[in-house]
PDB file of N, CA and C in Angstrom:
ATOM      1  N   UNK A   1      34.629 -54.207  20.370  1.00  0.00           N
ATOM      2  CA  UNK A   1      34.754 -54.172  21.823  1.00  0.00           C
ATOM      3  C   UNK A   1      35.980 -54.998  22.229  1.00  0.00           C
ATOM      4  N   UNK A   2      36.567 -54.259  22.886  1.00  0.00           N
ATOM      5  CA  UNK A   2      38.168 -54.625  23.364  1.00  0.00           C
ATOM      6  C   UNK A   2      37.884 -56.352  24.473  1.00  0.00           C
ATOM      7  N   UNK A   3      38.209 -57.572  23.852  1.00  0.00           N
ATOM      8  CA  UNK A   3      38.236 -58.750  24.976  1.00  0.00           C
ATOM      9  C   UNK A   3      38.909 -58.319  26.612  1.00  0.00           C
ATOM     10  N   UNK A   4      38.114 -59.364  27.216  1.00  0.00           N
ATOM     11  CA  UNK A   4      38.109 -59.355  28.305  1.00  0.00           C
ATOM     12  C   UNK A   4      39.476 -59.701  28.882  1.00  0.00           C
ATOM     13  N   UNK A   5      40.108 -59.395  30.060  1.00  0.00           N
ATOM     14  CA  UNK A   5      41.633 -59.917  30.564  1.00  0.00           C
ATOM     15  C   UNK A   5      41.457 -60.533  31.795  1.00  0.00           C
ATOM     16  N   UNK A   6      42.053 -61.298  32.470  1.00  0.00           N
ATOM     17  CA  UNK A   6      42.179 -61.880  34.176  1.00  0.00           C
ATOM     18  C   UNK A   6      43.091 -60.514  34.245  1.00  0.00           C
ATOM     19  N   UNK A   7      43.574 -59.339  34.729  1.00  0.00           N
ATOM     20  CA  UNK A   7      44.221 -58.564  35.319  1.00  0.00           C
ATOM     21  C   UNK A   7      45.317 -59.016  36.396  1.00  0.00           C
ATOM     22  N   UNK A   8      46.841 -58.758  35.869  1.00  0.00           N
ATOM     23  CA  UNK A   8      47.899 -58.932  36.805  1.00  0.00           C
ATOM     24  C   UNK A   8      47.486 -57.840  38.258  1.00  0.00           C
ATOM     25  N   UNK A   9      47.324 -56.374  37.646  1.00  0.00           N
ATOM     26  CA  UNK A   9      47.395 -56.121  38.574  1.00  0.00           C
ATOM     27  C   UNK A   9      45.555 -55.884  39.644  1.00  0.00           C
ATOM     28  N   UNK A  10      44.563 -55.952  39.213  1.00  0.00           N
ATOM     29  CA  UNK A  10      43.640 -55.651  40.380  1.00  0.00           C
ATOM     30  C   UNK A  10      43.318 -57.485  40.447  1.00  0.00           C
ATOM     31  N   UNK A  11      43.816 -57.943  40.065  1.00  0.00           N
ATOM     32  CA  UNK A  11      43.327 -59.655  40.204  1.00  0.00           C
ATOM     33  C   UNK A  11      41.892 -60.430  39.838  1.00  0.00           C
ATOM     34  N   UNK A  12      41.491 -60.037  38.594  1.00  0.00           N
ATOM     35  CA  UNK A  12      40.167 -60.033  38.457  1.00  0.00           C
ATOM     36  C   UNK A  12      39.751 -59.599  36.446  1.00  0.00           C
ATOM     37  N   UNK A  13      38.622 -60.572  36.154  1.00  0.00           N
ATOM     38  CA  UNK A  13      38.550 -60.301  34.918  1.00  0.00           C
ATOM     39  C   UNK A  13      37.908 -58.570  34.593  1.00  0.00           C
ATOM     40  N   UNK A  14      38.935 -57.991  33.449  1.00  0.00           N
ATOM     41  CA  UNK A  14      38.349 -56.725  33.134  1.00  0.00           C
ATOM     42  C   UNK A  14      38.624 -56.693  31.933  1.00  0.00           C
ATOM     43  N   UNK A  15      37.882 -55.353  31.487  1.00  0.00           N
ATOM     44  CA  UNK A  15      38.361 -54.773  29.940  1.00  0.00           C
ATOM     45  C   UNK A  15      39.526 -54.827  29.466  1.00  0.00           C
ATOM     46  N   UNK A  16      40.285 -55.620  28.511  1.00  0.00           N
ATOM     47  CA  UNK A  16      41.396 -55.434  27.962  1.00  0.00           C
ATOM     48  C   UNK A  16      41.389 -54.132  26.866  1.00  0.00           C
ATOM     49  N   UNK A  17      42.969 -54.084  26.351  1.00  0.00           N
ATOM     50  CA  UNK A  17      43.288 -53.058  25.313  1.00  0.00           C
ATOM     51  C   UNK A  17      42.834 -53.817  23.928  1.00  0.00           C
ATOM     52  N   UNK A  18      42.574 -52.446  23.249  1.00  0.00           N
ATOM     53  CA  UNK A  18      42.397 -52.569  22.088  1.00  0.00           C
ATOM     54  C   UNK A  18      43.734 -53.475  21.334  1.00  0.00           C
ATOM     55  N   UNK A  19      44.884 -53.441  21.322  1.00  0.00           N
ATOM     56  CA  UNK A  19      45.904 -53.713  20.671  1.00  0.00           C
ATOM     57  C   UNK A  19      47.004 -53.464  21.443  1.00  0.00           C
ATOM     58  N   UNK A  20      48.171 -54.426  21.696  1.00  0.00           N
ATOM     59  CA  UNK A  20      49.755 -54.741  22.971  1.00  0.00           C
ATOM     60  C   UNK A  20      50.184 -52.764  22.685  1.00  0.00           C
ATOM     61  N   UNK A  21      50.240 -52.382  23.965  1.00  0.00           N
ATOM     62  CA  UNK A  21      50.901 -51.172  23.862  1.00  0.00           C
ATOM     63  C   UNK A  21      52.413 -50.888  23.122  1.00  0.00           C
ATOM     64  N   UNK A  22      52.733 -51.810  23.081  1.00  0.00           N
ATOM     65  CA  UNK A  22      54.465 -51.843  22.148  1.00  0.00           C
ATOM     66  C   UNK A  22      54.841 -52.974  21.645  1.00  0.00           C
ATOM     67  N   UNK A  23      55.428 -53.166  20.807  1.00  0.00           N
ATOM     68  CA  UNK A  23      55.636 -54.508  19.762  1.00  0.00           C
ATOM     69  C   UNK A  23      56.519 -55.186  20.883  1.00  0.00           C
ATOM     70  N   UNK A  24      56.654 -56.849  20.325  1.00  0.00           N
ATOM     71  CA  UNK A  24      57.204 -57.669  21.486  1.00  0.00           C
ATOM     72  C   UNK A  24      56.888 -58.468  22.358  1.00  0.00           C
ATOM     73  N   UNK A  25      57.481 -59.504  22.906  1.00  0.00           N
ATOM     74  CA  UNK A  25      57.024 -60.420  24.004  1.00  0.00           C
ATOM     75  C   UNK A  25      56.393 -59.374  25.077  1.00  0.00           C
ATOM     76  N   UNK A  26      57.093 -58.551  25.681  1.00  0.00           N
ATOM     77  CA  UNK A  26      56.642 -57.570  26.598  1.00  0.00           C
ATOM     78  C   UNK A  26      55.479 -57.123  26.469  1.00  0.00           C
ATOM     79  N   UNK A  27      55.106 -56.667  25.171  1.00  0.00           N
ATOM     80  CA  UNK A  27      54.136 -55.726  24.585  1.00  0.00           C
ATOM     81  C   UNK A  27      52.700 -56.823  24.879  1.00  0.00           C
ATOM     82  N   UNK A  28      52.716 -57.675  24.026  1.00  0.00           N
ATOM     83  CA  UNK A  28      52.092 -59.191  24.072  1.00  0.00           C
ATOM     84  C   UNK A  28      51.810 -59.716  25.879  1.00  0.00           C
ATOM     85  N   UNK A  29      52.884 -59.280  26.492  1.00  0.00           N
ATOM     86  CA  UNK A  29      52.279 -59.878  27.814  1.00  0.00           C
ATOM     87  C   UNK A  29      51.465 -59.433  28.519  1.00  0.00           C
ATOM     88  N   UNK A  30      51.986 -57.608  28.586  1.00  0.00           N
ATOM     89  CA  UNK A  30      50.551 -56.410  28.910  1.00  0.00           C
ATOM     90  C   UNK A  30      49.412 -57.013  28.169  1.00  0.00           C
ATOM     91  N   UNK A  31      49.705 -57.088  26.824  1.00  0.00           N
ATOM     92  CA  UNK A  31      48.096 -57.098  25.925  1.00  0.00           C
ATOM     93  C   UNK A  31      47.228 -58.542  26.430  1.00  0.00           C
ATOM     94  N   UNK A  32      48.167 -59.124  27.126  1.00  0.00           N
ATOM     95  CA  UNK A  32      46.992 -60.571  27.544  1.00  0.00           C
ATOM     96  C   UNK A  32      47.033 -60.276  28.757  1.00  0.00           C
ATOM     97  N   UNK A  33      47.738 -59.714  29.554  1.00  0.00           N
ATOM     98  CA  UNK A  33      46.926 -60.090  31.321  1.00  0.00           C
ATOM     99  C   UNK A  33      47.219 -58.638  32.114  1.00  0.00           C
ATOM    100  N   UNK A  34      46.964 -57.410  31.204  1.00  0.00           N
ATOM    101  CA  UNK A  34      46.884 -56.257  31.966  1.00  0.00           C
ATOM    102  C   UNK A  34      45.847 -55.619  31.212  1.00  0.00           C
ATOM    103  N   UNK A  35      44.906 -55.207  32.532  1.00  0.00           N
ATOM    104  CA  UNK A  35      43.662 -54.620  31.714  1.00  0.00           C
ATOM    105  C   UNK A  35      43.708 -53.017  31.279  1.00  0.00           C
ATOM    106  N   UNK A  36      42.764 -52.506  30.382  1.00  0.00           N
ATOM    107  CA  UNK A  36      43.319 -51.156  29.854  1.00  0.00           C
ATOM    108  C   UNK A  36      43.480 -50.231  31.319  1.00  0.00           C
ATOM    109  N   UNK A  37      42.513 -50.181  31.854  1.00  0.00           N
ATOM    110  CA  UNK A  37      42.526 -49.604  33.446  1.00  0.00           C
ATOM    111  C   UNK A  37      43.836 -49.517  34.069  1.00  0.00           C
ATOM    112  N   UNK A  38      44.370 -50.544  34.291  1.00  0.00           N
ATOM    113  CA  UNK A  38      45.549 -50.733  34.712  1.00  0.00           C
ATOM    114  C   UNK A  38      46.911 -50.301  33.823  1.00  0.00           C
ATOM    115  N   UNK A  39      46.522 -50.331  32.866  1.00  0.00           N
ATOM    116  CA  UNK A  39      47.485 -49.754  31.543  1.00  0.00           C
ATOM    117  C   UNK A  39      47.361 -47.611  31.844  1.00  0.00           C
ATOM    118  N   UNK A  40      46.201 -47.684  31.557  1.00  0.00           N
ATOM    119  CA  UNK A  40      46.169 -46.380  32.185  1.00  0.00           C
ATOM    120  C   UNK A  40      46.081 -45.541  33.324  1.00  0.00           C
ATOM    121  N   UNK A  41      46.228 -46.060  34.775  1.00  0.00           N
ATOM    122  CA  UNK A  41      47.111 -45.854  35.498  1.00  0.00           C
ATOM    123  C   UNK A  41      48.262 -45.993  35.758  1.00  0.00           C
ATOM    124  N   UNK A  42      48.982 -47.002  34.932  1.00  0.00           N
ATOM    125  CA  UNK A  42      50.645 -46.844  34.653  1.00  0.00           C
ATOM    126  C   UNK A  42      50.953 -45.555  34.197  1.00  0.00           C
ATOM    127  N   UNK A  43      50.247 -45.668  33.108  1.00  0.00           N
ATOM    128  CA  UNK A  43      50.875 -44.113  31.743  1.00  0.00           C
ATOM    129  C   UNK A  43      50.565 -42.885  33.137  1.00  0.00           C
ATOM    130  N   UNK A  44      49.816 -42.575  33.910  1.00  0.00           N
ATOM    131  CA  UNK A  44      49.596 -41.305  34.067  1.00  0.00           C
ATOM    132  C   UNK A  44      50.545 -41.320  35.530  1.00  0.00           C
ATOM    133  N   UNK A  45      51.146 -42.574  35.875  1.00  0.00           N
ATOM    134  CA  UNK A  45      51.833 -42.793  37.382  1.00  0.00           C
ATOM    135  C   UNK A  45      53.775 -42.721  36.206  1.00  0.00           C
ATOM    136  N   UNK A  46      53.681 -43.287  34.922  1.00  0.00           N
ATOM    137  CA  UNK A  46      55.225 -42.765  34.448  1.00  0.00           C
ATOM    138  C   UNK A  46      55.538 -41.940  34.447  1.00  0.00           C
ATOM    139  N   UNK A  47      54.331 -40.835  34.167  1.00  0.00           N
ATOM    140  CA  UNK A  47      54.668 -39.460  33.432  1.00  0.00           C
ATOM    141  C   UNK A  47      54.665 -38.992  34.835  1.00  0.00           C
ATOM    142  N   UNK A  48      54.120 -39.190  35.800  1.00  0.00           N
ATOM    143  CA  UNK A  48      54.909 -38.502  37.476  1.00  0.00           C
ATOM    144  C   UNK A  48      56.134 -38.742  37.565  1.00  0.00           C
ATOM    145  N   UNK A  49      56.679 -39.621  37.201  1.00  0.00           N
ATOM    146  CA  UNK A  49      57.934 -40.435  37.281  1.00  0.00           C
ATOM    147  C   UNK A  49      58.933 -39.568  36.767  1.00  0.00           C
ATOM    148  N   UNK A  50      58.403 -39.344  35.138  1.00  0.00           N
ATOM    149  CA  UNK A  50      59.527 -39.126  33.998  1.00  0.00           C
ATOM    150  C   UNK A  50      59.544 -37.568  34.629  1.00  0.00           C
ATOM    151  N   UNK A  51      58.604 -36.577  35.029  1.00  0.00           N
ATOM    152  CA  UNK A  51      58.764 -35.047  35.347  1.00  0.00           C
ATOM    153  C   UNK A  51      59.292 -35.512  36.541  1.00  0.00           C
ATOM    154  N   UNK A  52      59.016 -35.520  37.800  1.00  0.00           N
ATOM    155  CA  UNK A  52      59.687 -35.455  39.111  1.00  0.00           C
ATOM    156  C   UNK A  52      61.102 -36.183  39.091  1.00  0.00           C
ATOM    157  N   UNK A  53      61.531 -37.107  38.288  1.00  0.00           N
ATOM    158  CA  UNK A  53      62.741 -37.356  38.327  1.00  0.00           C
ATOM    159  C   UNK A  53      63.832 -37.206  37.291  1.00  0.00           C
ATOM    160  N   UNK A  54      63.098 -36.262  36.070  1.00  0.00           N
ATOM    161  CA  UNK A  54      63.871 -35.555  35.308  1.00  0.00           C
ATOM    162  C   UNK A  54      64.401 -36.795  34.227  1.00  0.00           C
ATOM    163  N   UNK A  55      63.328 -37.625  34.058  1.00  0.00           N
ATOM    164  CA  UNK A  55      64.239 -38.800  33.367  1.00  0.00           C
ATOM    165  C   UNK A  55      64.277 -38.832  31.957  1.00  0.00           C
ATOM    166  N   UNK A  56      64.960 -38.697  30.943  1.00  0.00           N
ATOM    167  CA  UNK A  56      65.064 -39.063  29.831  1.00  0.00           C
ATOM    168  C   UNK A  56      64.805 -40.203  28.873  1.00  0.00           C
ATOM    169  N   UNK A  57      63.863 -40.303  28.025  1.00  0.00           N
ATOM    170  CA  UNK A  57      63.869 -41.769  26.943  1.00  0.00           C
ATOM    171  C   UNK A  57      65.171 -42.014  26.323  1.00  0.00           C
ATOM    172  N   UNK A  58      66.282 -40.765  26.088  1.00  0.00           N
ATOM    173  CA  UNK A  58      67.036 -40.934  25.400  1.00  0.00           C
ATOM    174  C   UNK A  58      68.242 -42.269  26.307  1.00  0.00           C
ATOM    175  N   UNK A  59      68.105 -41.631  27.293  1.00  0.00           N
ATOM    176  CA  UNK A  59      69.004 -42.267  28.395  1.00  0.00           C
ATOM    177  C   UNK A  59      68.743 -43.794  28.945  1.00  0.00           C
ATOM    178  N   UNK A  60      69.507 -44.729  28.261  1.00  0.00           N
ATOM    179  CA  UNK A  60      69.116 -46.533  28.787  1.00  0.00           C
ATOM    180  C   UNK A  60      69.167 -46.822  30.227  1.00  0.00           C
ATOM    181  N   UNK A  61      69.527 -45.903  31.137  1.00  0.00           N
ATOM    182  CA  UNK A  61      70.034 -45.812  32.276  1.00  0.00           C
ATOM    183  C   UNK A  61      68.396 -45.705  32.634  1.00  0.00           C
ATOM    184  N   UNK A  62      67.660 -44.618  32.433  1.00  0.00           N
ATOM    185  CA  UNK A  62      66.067 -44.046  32.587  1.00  0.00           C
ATOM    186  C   UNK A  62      64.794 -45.051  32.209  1.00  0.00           C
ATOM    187  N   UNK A  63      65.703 -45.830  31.074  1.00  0.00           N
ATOM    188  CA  UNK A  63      64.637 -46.801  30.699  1.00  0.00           C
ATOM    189  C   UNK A  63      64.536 -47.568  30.969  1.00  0.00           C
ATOM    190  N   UNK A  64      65.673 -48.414  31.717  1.00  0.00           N
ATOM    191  CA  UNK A  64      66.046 -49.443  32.258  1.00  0.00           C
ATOM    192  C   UNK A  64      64.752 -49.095  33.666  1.00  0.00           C
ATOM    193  N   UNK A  65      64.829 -47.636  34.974  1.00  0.00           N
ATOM    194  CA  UNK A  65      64.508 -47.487  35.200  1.00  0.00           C
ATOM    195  C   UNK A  65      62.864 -48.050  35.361  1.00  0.00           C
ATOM    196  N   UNK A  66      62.190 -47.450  34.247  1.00  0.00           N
ATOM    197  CA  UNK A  66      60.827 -47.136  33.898  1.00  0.00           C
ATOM    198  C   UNK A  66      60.610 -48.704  33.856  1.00  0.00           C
ATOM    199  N   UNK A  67      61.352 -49.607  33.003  1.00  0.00           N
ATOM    200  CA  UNK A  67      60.806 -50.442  32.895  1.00  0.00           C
ATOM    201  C   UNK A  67      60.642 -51.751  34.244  1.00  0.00           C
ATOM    202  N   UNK A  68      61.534 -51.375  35.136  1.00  0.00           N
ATOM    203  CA  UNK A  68      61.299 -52.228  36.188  1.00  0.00           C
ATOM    204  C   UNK A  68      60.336 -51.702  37.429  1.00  0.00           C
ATOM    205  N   UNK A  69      60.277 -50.449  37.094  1.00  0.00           N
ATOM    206  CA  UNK A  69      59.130 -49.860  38.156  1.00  0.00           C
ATOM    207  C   UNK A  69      57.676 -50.526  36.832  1.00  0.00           C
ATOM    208  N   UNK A  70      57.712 -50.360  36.298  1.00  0.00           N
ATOM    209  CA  UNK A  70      56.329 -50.926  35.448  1.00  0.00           C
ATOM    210  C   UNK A  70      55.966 -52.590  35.862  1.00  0.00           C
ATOM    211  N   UNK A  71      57.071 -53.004  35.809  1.00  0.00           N
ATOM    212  CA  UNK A  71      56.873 -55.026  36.648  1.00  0.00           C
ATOM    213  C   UNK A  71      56.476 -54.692  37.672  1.00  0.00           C
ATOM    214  N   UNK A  72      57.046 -53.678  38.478  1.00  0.00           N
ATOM    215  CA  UNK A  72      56.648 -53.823  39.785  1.00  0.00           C
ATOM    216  C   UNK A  72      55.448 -53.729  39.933  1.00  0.00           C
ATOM    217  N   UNK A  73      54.717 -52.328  39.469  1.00  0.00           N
ATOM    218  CA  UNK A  73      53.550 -51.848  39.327  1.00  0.00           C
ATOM    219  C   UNK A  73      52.467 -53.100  39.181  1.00  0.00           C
ATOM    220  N   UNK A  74      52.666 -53.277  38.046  1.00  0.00           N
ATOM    221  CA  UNK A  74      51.884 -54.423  37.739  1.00  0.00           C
ATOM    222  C   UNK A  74      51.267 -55.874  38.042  1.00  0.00           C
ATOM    223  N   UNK A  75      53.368 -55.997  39.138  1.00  0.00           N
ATOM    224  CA  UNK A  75      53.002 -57.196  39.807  1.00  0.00           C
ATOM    225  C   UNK A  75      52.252 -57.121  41.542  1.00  0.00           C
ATOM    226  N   UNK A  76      52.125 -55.900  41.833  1.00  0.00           N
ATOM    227  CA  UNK A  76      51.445 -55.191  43.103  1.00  0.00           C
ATOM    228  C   UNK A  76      52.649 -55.260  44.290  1.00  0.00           C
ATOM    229  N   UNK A  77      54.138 -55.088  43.403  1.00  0.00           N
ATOM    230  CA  UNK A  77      55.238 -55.083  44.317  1.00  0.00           C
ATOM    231  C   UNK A  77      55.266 -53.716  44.685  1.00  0.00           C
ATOM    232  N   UNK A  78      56.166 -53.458  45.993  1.00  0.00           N
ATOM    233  CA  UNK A  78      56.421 -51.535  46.363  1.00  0.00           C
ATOM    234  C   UNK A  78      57.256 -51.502  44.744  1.00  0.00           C
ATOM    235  N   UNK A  79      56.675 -50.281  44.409  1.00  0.00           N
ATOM    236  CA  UNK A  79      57.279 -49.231  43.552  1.00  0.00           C
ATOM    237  C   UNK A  79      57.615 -47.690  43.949  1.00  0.00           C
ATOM    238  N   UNK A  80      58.212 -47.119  42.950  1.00  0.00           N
ATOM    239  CA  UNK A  80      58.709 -45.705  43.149  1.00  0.00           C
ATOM    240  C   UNK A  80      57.721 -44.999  43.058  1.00  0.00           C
ATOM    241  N   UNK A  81      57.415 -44.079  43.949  1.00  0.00           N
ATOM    242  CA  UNK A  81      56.606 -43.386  43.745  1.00  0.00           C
ATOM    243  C   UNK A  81      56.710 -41.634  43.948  1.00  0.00           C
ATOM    244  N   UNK A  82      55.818 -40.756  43.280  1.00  0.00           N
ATOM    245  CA  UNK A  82      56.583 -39.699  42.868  1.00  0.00           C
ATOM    246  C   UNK A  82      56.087 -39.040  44.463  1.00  0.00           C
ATOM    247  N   UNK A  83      57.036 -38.588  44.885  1.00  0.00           N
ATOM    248  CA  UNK A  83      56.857 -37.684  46.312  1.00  0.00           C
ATOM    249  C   UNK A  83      56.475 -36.392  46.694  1.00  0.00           C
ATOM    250  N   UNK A  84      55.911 -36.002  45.568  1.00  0.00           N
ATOM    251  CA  UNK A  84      54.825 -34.912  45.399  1.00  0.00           C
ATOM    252  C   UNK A  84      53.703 -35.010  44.862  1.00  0.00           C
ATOM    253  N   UNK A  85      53.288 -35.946  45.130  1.00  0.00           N
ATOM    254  CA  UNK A  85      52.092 -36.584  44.295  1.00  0.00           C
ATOM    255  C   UNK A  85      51.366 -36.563  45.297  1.00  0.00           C
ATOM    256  N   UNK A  86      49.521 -36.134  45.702  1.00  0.00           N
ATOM    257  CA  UNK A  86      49.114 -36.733  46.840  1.00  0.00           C
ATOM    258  C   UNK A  86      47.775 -37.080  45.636  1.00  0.00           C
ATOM    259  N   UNK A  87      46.792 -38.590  46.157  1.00  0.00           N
ATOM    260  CA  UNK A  87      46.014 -39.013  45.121  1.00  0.00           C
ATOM    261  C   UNK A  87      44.416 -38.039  45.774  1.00  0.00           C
ATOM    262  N   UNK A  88      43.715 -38.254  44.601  1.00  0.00           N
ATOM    263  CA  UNK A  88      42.600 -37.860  45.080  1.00  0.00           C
ATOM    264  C   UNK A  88      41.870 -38.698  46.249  1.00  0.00           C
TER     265      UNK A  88
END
C-alpha cells in the first residue's frame, strides 16, 4: 500500500504514488508531497495540453513548456488551460 503524502496541491494528507514518476530531484519532490490523485489529474490535463497545442517531447521549447505549467498546477497557481476542454 502506497504511503500517505501532505498534498501540494489539494492541501491535505492523501494516497501517495507507488514510486517518483521520473528519476531526479524533481521526480523525488512529486513522490513526497504530490498525491497519486493529483499526479493523475496532471497526466490527463498534459495530454489536453500536448493535443490542443500540438506540442512535441522532441522540442525543449515544449518541454520547457509542460514543465512550468506542471509547478503551476501543482502549486494551485493560474495555469494553461486547454480551451476546448469543458469538465464534467
Amino acid at each position: 500500500m502506497p504511503a500517505k503524502v501532505f498534498c501540494r496541491k489539494f492541501q491535505k494528507e492523501m494516497e501517495g504514488m507507488v514510486m517518483p514518476p521520473f528519476p531526479g530531484p524533481k521526480g523525488l519532490d512529486i513522490f513526497n508531497n504530490i498525491s497519486l490523485k493529483a499526479w493523475q489529474e496532471w497526466q490527463a490535463h498534459q495530454v489536453r495540453l500536448i493535443n490542443e497545442k500540438a506540442l512535441s517531447m522532441i522540442n525543449p521549447e515544449h518541454r520547457k513548456f509542460l514543465q512550468q505549467e506542471m509547478d503551476k498546477f501543482f502549486n494551485n497557481e493560474e495555469f494553461e488551460k486547454a480551451s476546448g476542454f469543458v469538465p464534467e
